[in-house]
C-alpha atoms as a PDB file:
ATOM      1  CA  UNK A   1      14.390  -6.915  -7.161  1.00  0.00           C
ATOM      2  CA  UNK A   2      10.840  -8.034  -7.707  1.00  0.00           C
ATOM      3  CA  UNK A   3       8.109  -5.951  -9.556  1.00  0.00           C
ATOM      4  CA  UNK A   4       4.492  -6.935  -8.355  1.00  0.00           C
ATOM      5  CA  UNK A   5       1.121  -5.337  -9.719  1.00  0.00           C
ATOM      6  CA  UNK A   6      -1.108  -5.229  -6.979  1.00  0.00           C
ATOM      7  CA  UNK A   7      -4.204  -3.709  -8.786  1.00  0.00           C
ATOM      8  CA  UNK A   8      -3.695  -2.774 -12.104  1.00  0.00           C
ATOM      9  CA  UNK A   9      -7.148   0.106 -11.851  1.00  0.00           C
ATOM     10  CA  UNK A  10      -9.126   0.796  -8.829  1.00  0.00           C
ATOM     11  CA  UNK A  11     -11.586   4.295  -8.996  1.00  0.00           C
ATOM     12  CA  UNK A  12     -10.206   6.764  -6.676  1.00  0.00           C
ATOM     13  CA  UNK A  13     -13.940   7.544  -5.452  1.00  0.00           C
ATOM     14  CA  UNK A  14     -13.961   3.923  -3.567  1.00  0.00           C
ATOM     15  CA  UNK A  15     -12.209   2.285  -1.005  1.00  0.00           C
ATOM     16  CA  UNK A  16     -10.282  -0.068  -1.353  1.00  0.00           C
ATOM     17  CA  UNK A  17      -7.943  -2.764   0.363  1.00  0.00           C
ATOM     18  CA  UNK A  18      -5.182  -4.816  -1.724  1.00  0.00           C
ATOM     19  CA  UNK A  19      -4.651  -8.737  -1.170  1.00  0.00           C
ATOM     20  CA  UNK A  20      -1.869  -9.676   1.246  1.00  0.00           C
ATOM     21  CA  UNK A  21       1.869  -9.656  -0.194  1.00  0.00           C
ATOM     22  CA  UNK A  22       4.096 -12.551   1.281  1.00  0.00           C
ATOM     23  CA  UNK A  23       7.325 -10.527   1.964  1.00  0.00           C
ATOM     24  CA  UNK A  24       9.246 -13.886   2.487  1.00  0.00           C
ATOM     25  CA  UNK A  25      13.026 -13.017   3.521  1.00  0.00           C
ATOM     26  CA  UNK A  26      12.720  -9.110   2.245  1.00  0.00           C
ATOM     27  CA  UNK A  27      13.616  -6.844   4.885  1.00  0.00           C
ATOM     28  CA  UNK A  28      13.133  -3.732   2.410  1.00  0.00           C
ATOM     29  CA  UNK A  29      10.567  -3.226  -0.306  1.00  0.00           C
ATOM     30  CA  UNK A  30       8.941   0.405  -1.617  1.00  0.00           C
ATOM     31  CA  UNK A  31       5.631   0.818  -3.387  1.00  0.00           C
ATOM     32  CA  UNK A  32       4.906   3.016  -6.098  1.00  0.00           C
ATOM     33  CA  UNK A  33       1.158   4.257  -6.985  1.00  0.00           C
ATOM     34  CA  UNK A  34      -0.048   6.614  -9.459  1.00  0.00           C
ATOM     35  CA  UNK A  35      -2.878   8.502  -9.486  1.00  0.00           C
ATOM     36  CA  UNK A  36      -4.851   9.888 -12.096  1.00  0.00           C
ATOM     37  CA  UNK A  37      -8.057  11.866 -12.634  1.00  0.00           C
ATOM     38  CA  UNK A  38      -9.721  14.947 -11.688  1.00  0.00           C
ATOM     39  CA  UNK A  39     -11.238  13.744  -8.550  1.00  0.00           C
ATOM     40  CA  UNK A  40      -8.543  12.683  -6.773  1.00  0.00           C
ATOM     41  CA  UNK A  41      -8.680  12.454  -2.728  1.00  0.00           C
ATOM     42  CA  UNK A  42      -8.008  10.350   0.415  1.00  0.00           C
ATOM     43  CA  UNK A  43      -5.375   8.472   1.883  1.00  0.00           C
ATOM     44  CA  UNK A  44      -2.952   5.692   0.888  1.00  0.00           C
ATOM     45  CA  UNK A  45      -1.241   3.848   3.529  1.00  0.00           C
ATOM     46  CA  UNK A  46       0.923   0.583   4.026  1.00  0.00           C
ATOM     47  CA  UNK A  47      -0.766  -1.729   6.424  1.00  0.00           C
ATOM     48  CA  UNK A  48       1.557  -4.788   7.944  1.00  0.00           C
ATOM     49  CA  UNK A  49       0.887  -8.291   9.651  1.00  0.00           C
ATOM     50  CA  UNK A  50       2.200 -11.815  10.542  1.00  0.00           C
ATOM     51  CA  UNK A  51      -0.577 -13.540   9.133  1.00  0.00           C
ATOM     52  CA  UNK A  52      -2.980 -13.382   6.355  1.00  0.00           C
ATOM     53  CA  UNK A  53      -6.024 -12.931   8.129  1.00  0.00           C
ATOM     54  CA  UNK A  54      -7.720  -9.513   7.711  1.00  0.00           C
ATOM     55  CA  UNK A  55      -8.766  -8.456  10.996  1.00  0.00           C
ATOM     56  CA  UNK A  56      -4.971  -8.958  12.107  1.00  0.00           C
ATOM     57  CA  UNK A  57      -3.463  -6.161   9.900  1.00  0.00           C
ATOM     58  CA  UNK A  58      -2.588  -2.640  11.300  1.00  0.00           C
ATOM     59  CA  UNK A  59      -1.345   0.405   9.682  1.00  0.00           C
ATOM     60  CA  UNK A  60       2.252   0.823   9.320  1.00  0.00           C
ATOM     61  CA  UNK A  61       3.451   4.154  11.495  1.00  0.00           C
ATOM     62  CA  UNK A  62       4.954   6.613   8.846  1.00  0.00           C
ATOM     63  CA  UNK A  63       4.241   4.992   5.612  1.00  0.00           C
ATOM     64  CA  UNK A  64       0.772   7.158   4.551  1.00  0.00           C
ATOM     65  CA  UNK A  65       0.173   9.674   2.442  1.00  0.00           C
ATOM     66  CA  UNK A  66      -2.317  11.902   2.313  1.00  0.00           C
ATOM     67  CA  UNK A  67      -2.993  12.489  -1.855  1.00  0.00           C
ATOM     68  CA  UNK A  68      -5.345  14.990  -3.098  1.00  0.00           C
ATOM     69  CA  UNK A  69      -4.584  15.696  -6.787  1.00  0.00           C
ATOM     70  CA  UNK A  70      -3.198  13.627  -9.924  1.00  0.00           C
ATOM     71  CA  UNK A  71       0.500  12.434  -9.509  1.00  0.00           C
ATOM     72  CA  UNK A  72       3.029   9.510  -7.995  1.00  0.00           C
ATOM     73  CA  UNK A  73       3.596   8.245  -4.554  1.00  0.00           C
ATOM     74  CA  UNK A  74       6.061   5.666  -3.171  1.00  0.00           C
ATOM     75  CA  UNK A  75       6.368   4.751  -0.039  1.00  0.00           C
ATOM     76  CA  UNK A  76       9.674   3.642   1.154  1.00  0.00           C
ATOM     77  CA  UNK A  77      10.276   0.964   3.772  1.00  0.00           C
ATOM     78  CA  UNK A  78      13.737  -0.295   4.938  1.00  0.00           C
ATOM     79  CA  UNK A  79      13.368  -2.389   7.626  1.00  0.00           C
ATOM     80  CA  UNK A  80      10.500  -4.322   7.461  1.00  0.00           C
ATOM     81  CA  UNK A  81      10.123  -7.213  10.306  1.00  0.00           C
ATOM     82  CA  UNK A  82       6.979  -8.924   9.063  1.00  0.00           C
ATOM     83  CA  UNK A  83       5.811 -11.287   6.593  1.00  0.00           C
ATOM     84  CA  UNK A  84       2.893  -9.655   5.256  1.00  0.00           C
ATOM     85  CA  UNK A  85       1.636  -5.882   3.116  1.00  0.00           C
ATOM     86  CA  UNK A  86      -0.842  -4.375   1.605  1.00  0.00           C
ATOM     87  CA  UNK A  87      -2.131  -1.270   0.794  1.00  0.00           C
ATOM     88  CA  UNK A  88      -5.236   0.519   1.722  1.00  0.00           C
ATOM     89  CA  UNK A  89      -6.871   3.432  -0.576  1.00  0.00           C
ATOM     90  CA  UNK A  90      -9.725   5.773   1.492  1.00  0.00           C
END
């Protein structure tokens, strides 16, 4: 098992997009965010690709969640077939 920090603080008032994770051989992984404040709102989603560059990612069907007060979310995935994650916070 590996434990990556992906972005130790980002405000939940701003959007944001992680860096790329190189999945390697893993064909399962979950990520776990917390959230904390009193203005918390919007959407955190896996998105997946085969390469690094930006404009090649799409979301990841199933693995959102819609948050809208203080707490924990993981998403779960079991069978990934790509190389590439990140996250996306809007």
């Amino acid at each position: 098992m590996q434990d990556k920090t992906l972005t130790p603080t980002v405000s939940s008032v701003t959007d944001f997009t992680s860096g790329p994770v190189d999945l390697g051989d893993m064909t399962h992984y979950s990520l776990h965010a917390v959230f904390s404040g009193s203005d918390v709102a919007g959407t955190f989603k896996l998105q997946v690709s085969n390469t690094t560059t930006s404009t090649d990612f799409v979301d990841l069907s199933g693995a959102a969640s819609s948050i809208t007060s203080s707490g924990n979310a993981i998403l779960n995935e079991p069978t990934a077939g790509y190389r590439y994650v990140r996250y996306d916070w809007n």
